[in-house]
Protein backbone atom coordinates (compact mmCIF):
# COMPACT_ATOMS: atom_id res chain seq x y z
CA UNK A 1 16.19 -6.46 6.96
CA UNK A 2 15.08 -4.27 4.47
CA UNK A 3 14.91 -4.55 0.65
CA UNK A 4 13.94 -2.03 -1.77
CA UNK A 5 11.42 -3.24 -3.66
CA UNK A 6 8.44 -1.18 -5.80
CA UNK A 7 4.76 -2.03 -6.09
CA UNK A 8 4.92 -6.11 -4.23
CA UNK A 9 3.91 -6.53 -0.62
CA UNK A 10 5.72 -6.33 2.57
CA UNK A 11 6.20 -10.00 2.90
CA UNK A 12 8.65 -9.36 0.00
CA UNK A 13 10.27 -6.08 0.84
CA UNK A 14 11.29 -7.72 4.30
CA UNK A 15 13.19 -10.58 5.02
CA UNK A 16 10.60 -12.92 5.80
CA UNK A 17 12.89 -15.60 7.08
CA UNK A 18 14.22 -13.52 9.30
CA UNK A 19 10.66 -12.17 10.80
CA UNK A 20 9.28 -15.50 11.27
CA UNK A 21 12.62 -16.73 12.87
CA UNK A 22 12.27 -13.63 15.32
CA UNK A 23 8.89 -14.91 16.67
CA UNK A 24 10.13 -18.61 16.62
CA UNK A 25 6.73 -19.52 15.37
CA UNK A 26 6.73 -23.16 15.46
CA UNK A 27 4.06 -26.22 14.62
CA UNK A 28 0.50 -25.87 16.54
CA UNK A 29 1.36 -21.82 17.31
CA UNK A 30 -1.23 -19.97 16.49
CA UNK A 31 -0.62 -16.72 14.30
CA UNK A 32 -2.59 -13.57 13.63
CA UNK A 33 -1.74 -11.81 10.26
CA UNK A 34 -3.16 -8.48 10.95
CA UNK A 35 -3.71 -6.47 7.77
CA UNK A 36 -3.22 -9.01 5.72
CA UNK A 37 -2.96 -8.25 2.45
CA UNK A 38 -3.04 -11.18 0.07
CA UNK A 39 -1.69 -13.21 2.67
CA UNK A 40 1.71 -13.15 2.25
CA UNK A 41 2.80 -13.64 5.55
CA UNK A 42 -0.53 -15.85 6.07
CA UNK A 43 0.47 -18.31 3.72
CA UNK A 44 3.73 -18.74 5.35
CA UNK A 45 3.07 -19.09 8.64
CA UNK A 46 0.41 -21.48 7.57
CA UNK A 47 3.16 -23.57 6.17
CA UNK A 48 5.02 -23.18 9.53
CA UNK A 49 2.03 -23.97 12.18
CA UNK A 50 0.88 -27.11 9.76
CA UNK A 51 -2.09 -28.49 10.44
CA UNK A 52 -2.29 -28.36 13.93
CA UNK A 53 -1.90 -24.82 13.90
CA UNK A 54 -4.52 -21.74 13.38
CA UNK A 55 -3.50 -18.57 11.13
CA UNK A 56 -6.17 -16.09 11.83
CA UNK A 57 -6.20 -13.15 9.20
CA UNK A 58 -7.57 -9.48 9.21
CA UNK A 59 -7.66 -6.90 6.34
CA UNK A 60 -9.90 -3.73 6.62
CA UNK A 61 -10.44 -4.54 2.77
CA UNK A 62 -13.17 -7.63 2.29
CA UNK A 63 -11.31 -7.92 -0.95
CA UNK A 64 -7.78 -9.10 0.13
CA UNK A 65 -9.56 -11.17 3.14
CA UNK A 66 -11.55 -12.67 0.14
CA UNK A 67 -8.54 -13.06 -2.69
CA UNK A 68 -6.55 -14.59 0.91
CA UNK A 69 -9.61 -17.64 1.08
CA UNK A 70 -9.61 -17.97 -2.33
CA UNK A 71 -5.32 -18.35 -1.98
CA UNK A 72 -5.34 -20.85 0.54
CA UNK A 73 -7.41 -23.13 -0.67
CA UNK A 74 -5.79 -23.09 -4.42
CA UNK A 75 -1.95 -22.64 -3.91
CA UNK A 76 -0.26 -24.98 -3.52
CA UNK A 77 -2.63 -28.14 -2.64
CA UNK A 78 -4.46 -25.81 0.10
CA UNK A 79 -3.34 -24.30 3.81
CA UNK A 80 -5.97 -25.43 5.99
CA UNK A 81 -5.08 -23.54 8.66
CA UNK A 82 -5.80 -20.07 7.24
């Protein structure tokens, strides 16, 4: 499950497939990305719960919660459920 990666986030160094397919998130779930990041995993499971789904995400640093709202609006045409 691991990968050896240097100086990229978790979301990378894991197999994120994997994860996500472990908690069988599915469309509507709601998801809580708990030290986010940059929203990695955030992003993703936005893409899973769609639009009828929540993604709630927490970062002691104001910094990555603030890069993660500037993300998910941008990327990609926008994840409105982050």
């Amino acid at each position: 499950m691991y990968k050896k990666v240097h100086d990229q986030s978790s979301f990378r160094m894991h197999d994120s497939k994997a994860v996500f397919d472990m908690l069988a998130l599915k469309q509507g779930d709601c998801f809580l990305d708990l030290g986010c990041g940059p929203g990695d995993y955030s992003l993703e499971a936005s893409v899973i719960v769609g639009d009828t789904g929540t993604v709630y995400a927490l970062d002691s640093s104001n910094r990555m919660v603030e890069t993660l709202g500037i993300l998910s609006k941008v990327v990609d045409g926008g994840y409105p459920s982050v």
